[in-house]
PDB file of N, CA and C in Angstrom:
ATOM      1  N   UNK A   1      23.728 177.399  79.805  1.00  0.00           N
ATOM      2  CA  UNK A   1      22.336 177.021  79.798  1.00  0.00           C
ATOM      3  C   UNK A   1      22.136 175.713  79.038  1.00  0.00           C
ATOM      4  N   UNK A   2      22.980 175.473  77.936  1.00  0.00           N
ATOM      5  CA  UNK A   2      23.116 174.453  77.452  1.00  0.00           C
ATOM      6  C   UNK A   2      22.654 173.113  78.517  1.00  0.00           C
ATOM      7  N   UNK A   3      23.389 172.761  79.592  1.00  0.00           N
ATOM      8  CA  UNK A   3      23.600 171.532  80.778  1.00  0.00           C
ATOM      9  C   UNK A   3      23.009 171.966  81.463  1.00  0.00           C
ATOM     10  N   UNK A   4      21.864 172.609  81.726  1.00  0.00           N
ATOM     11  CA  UNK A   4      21.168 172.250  82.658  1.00  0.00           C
ATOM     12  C   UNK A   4      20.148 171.581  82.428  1.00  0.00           C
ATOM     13  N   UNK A   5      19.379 170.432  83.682  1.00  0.00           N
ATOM     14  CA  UNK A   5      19.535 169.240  83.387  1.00  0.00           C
ATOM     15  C   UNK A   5      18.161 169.290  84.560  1.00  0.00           C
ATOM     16  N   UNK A   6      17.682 170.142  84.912  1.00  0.00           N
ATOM     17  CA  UNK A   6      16.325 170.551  85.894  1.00  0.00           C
ATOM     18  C   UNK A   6      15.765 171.618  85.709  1.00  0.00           C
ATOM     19  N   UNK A   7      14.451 171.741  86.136  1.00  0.00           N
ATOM     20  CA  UNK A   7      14.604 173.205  86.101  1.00  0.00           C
ATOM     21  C   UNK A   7      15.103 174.461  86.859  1.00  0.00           C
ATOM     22  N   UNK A   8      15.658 175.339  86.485  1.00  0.00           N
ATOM     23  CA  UNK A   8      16.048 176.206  87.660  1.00  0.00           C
ATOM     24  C   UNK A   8      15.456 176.579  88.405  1.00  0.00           C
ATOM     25  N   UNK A   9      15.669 177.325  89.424  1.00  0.00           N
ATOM     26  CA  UNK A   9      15.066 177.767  90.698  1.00  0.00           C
ATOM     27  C   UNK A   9      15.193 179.153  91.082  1.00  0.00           C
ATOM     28  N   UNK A  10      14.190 180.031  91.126  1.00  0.00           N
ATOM     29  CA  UNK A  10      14.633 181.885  91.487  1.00  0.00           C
ATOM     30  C   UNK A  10      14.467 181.625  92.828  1.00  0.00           C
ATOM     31  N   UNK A  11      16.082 181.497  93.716  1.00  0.00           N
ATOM     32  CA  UNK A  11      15.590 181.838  94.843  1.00  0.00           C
ATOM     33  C   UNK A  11      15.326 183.289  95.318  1.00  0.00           C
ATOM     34  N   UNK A  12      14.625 183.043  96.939  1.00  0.00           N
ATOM     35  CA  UNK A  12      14.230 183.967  97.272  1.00  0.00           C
ATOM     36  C   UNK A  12      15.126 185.084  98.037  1.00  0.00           C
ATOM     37  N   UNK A  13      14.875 186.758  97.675  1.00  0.00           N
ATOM     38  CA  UNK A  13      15.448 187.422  98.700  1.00  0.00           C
ATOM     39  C   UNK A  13      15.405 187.720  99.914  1.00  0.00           C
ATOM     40  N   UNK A  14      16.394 187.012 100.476  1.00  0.00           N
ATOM     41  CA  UNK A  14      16.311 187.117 102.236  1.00  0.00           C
ATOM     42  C   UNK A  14      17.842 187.792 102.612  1.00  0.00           C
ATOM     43  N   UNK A  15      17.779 188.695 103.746  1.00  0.00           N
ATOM     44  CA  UNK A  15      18.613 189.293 103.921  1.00  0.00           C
ATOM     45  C   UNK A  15      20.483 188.332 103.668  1.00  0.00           C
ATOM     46  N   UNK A  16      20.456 187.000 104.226  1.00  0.00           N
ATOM     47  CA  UNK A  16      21.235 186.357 104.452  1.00  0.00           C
ATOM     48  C   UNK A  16      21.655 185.516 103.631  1.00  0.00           C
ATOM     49  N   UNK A  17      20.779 185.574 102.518  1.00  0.00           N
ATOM     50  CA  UNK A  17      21.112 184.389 101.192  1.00  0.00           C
ATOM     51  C   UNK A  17      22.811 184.743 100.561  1.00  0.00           C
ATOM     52  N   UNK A  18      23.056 185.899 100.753  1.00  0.00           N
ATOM     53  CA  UNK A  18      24.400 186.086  99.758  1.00  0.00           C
ATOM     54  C   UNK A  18      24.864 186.945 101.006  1.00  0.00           C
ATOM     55  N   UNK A  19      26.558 186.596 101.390  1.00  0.00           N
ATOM     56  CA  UNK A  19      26.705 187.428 102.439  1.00  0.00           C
ATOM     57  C   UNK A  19      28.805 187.252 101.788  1.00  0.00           C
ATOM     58  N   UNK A  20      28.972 188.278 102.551  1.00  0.00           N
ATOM     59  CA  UNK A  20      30.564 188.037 101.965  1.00  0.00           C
ATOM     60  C   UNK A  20      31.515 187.050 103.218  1.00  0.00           C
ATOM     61  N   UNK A  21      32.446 185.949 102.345  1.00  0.00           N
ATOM     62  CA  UNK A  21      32.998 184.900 102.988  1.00  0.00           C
ATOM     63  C   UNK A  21      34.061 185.643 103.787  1.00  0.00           C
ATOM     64  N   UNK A  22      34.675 186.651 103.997  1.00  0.00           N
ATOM     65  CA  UNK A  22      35.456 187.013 104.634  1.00  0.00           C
ATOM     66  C   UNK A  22      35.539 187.559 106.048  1.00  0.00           C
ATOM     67  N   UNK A  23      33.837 188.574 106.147  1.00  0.00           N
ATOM     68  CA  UNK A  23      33.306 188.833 107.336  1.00  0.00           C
ATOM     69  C   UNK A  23      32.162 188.581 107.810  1.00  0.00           C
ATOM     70  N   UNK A  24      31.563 187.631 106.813  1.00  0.00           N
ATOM     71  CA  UNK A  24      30.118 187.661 107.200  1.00  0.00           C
ATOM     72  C   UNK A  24      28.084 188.540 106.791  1.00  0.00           C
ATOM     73  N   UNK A  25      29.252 189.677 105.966  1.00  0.00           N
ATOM     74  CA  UNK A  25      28.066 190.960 106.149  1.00  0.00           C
ATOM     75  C   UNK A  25      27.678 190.061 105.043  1.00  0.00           C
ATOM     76  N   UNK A  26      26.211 190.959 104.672  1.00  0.00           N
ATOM     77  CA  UNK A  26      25.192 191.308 103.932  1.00  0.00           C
ATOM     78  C   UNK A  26      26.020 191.263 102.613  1.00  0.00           C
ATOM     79  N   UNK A  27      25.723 190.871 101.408  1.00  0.00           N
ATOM     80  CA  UNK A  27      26.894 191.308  99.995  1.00  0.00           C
ATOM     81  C   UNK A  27      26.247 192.972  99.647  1.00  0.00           C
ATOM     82  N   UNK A  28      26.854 193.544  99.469  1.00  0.00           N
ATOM     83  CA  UNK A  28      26.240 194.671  99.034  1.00  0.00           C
ATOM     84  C   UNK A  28      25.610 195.143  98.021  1.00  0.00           C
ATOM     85  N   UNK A  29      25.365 194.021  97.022  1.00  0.00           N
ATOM     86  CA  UNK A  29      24.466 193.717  95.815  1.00  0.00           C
ATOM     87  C   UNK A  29      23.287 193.049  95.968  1.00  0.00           C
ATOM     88  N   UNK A  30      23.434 192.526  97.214  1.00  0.00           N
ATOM     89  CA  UNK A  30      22.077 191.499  97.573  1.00  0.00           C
ATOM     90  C   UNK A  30      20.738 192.235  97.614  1.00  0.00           C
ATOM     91  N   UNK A  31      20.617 193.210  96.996  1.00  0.00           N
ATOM     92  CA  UNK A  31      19.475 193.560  97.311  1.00  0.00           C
ATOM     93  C   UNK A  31      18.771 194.264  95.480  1.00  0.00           C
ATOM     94  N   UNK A  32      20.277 193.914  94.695  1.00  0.00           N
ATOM     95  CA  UNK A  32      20.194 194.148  92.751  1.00  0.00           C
ATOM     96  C   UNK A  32      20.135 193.057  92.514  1.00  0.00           C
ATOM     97  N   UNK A  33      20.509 192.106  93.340  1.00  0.00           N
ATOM     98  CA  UNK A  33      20.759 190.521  92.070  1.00  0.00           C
ATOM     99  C   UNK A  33      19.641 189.590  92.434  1.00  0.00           C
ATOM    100  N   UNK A  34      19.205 188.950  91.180  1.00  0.00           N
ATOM    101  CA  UNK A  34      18.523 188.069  91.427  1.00  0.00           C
ATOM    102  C   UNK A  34      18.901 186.556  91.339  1.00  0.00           C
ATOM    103  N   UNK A  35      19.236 186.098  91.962  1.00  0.00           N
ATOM    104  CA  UNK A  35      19.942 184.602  92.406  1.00  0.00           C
ATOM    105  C   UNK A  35      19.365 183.867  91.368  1.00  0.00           C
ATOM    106  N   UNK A  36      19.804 182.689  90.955  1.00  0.00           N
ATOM    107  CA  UNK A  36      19.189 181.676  90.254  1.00  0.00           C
ATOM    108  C   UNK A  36      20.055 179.959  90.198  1.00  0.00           C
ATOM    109  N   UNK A  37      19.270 178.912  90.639  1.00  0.00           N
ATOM    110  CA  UNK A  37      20.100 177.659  91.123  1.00  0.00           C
ATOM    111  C   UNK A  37      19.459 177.072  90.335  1.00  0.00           C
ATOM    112  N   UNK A  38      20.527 176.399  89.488  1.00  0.00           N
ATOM    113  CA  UNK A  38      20.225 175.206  88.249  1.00  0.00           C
ATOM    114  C   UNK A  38      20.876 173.848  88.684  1.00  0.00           C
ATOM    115  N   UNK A  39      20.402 172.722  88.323  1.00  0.00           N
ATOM    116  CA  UNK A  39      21.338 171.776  88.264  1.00  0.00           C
ATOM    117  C   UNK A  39      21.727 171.234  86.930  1.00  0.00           C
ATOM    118  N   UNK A  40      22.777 170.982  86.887  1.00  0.00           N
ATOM    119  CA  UNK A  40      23.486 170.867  85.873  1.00  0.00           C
ATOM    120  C   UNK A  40      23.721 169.818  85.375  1.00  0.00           C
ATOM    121  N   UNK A  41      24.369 168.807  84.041  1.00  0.00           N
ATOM    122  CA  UNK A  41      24.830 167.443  84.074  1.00  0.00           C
ATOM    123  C   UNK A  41      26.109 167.116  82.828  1.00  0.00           C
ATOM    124  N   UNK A  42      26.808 167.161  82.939  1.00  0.00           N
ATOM    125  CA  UNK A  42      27.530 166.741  81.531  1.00  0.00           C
ATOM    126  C   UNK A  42      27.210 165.538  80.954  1.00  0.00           C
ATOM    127  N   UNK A  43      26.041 165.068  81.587  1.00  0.00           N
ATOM    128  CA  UNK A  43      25.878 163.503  80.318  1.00  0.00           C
ATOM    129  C   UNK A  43      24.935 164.258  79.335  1.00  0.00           C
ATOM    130  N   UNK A  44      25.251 163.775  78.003  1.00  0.00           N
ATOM    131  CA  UNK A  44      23.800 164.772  77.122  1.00  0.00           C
ATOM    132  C   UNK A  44      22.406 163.645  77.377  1.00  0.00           C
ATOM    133  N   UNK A  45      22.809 162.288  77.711  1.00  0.00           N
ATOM    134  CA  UNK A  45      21.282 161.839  77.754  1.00  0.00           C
ATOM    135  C   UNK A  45      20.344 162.456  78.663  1.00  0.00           C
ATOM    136  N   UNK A  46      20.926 162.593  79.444  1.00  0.00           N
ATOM    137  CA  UNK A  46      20.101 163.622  80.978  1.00  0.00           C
ATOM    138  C   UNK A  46      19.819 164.735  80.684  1.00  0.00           C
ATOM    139  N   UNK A  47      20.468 165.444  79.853  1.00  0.00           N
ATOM    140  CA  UNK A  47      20.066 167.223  79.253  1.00  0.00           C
ATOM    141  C   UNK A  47      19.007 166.990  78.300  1.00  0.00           C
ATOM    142  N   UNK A  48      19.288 165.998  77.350  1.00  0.00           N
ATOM    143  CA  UNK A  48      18.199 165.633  76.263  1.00  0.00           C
ATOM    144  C   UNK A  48      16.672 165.541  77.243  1.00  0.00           C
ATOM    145  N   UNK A  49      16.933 164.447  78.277  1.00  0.00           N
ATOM    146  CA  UNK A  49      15.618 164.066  78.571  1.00  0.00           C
ATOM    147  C   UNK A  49      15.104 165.471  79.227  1.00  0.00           C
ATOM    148  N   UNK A  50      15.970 166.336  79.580  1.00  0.00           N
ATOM    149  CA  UNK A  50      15.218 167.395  80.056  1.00  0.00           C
ATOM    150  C   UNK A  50      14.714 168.088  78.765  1.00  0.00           C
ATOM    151  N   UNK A  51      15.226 168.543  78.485  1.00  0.00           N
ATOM    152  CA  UNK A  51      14.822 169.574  77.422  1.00  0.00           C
ATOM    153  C   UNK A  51      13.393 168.874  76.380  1.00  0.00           C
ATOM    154  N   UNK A  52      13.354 167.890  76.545  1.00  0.00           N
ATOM    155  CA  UNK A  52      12.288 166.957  75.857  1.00  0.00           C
ATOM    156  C   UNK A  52      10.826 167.424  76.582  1.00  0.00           C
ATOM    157  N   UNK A  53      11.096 167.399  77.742  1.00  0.00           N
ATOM    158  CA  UNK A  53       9.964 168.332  78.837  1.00  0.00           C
ATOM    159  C   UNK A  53       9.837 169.741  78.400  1.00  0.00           C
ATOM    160  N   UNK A  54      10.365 170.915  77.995  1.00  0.00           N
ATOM    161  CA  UNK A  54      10.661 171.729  77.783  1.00  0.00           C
ATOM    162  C   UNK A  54       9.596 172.468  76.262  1.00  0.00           C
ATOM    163  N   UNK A  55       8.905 173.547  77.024  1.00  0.00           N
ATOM    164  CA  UNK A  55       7.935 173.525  75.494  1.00  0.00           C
ATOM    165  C   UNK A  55       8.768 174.676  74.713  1.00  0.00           C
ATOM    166  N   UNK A  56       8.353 174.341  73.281  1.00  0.00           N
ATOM    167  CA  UNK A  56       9.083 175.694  72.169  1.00  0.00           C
ATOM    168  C   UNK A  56       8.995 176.891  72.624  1.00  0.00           C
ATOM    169  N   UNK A  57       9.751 177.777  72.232  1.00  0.00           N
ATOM    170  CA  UNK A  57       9.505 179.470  72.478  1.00  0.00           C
ATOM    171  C   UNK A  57       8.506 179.502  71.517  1.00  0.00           C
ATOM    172  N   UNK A  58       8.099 180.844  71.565  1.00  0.00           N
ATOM    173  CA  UNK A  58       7.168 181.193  70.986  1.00  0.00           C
ATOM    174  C   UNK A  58       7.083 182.737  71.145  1.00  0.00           C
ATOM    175  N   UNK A  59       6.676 183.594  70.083  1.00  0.00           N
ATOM    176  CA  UNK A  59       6.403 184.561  70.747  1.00  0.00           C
ATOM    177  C   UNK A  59       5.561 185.291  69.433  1.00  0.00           C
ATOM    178  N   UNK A  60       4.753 186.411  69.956  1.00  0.00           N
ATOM    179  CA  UNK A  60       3.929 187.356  68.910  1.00  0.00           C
ATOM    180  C   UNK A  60       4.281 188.011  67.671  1.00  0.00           C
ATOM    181  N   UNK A  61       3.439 187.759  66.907  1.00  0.00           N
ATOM    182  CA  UNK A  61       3.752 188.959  65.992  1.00  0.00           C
ATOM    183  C   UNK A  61       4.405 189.925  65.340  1.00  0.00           C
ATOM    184  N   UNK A  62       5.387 190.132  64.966  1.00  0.00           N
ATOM    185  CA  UNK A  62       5.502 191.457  65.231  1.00  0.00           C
ATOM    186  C   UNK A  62       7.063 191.886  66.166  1.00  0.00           C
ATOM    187  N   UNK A  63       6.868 190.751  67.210  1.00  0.00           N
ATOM    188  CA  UNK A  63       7.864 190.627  68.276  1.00  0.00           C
ATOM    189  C   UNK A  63       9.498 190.287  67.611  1.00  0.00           C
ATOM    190  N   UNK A  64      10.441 190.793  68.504  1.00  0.00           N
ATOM    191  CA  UNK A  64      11.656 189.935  67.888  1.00  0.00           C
ATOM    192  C   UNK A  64      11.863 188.436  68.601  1.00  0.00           C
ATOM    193  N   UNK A  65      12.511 187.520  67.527  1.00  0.00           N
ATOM    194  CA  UNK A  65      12.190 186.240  68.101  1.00  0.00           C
ATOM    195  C   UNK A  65      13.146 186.017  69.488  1.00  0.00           C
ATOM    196  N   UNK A  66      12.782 185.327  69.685  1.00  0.00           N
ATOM    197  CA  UNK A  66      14.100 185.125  71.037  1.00  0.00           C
ATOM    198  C   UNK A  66      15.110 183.969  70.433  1.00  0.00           C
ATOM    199  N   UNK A  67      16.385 184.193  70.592  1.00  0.00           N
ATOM    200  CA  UNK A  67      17.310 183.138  70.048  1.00  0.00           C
ATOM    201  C   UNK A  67      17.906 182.627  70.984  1.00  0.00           C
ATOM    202  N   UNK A  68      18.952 181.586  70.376  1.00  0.00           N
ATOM    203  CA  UNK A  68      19.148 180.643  71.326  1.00  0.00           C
ATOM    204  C   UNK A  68      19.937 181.331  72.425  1.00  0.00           C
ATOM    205  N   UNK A  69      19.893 180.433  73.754  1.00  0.00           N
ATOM    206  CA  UNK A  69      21.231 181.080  75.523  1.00  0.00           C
ATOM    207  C   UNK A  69      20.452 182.456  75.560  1.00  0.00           C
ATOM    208  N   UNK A  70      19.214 183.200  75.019  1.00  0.00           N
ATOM    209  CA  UNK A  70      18.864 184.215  75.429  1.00  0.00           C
ATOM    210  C   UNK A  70      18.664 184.560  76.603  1.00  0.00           C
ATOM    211  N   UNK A  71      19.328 185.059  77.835  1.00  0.00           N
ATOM    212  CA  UNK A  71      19.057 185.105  78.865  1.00  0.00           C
ATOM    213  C   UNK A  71      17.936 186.558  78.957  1.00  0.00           C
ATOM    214  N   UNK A  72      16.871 186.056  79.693  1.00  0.00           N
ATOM    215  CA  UNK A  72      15.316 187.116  79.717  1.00  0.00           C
ATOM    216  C   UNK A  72      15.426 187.724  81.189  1.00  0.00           C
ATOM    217  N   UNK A  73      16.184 187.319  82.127  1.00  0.00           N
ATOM    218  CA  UNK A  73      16.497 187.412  83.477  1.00  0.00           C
ATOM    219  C   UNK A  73      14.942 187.585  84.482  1.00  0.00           C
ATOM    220  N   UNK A  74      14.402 186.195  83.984  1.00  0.00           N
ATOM    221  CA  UNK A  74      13.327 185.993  85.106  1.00  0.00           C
ATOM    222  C   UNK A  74      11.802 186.504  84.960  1.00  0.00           C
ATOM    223  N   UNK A  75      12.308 187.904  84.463  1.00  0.00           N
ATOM    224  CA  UNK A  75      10.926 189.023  84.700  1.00  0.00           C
ATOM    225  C   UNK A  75       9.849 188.562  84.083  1.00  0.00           C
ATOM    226  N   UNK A  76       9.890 187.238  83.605  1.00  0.00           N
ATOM    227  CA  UNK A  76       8.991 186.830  82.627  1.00  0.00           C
ATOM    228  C   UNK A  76       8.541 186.136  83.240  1.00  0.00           C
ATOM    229  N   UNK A  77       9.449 185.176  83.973  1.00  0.00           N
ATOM    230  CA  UNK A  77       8.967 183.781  84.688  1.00  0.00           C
ATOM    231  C   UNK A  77       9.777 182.467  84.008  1.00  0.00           C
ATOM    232  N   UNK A  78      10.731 183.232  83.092  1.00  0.00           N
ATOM    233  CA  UNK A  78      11.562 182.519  82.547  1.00  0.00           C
ATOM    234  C   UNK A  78      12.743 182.759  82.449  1.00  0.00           C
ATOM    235  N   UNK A  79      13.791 181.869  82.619  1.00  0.00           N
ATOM    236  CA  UNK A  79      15.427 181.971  82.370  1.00  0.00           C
ATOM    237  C   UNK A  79      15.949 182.281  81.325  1.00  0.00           C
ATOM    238  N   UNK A  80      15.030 182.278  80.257  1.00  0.00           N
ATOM    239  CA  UNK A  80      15.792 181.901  78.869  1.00  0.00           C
ATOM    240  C   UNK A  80      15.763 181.242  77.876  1.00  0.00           C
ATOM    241  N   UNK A  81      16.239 181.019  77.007  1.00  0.00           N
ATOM    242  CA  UNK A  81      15.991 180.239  75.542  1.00  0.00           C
ATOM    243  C   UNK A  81      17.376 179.294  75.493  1.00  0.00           C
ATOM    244  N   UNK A  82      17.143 178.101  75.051  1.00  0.00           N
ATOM    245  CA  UNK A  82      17.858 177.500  74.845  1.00  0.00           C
ATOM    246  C   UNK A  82      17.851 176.506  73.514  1.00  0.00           C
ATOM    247  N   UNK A  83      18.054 176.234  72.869  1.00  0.00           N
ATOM    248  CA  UNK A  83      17.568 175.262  71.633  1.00  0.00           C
ATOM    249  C   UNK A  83      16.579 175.228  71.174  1.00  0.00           C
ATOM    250  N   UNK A  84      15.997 176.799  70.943  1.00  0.00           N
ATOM    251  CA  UNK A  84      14.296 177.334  70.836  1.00  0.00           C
ATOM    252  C   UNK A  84      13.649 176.625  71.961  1.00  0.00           C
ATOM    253  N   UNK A  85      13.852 176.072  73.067  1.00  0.00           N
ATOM    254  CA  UNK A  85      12.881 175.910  74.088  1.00  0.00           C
ATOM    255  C   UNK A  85      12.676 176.794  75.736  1.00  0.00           C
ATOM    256  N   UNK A  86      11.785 177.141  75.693  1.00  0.00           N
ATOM    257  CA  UNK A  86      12.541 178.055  77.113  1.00  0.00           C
ATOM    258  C   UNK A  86      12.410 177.031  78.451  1.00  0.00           C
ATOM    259  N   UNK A  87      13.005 178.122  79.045  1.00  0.00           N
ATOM    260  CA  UNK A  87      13.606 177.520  80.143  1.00  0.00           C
ATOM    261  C   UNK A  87      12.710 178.220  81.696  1.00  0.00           C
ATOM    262  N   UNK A  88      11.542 177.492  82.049  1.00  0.00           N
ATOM    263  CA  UNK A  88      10.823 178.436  83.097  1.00  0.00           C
ATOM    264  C   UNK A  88      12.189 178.142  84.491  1.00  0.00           C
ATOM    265  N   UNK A  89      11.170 179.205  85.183  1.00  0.00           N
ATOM    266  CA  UNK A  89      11.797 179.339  86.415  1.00  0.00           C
ATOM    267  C   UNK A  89      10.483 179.138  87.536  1.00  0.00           C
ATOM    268  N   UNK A  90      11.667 177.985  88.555  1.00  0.00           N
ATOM    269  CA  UNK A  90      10.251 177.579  89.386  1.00  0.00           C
ATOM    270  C   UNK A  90      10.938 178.672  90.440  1.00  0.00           C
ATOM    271  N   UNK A  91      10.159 178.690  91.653  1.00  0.00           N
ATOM    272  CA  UNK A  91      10.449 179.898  92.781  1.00  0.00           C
ATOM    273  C   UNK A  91      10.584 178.681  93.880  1.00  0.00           C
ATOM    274  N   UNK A  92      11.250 178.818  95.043  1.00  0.00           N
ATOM    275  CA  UNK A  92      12.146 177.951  95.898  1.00  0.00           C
ATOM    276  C   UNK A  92      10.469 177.921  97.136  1.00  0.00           C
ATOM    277  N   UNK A  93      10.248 178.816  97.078  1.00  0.00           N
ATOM    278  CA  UNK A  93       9.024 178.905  98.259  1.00  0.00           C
ATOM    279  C   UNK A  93       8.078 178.057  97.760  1.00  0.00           C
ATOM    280  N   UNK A  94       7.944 178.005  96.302  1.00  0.00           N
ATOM    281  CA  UNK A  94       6.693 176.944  95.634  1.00  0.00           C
ATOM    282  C   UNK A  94       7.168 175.404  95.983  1.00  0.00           C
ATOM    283  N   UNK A  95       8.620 175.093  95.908  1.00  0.00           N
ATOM    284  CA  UNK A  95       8.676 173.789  95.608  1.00  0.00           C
ATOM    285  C   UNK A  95       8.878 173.304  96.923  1.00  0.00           C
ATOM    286  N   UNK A  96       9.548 174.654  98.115  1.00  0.00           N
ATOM    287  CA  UNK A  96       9.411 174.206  99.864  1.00  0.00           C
ATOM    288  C   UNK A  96       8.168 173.700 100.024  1.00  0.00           C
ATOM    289  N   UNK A  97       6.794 174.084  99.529  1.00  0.00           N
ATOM    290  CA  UNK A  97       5.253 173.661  99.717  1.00  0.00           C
ATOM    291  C   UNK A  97       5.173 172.423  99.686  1.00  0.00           C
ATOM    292  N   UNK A  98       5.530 172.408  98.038  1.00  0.00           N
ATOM    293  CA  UNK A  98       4.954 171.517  97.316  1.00  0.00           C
ATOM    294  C   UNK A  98       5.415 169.861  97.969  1.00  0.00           C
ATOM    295  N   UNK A  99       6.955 170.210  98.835  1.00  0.00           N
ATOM    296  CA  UNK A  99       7.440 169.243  99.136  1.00  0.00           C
ATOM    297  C   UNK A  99       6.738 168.712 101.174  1.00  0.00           C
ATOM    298  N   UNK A 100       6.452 169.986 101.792  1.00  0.00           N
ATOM    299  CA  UNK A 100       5.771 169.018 102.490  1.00  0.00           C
ATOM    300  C   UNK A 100       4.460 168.426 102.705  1.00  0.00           C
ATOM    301  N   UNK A 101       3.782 169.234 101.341  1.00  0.00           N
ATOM    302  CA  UNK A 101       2.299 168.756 101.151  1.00  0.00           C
ATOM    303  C   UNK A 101       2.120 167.263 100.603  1.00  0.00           C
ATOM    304  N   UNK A 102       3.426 166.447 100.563  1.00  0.00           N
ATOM    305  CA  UNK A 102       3.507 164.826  99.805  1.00  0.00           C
ATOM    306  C   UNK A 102       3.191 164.339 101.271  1.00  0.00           C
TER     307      UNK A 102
END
């Protein structure tokens, strides 16, 4: 979580997104896992400038804090914690829109 360098992406479940390379079928987990596509970068200036976008965690009261590489797995709307900043998750159907509404 460290290098990633965009924000990630929850794609969506469709029968065909994950299928096994050998015959073709369905994976037989595809219907427990929730996919997730990051892009990545090994330069740190490019990770920096991301994470600069990136607002602090935060959380309530009372709550336990979230620490750093915390993976939250989505249910939140977020990937995770990384350098106290989290890490949202955009959804693949929002940004298909968003891209032919330019």
């Amino acid at each position: 979580m460290e290098i990633i360098s965009d924000f990630p992406v929850r794609l969506p479940r469709h029968r065909d997104i994950l299928t096994l390379p050998h015959n073709g079928q369905v994976h037989p987990l595809s219907k427990r896992l929730d996919l997730v596509a990051a892009v990545v970068s090994g330069r740190p200036s490019v990770v920096e400038d991301f994470h600069q976008r990136l607002q602090p965690s935060s959380w309530l009261p009372g709550e336990e804090e979230l620490s750093n590489s915390m993976i939250l797995h989505g249910g939140s709307g977020c990937l995770g914690v990384c350098a106290g900043k989290l890490l949202p998750l955009t959804h693949l159907k929002k940004l298909y829109f968003n891209t032919w509404s330019i």
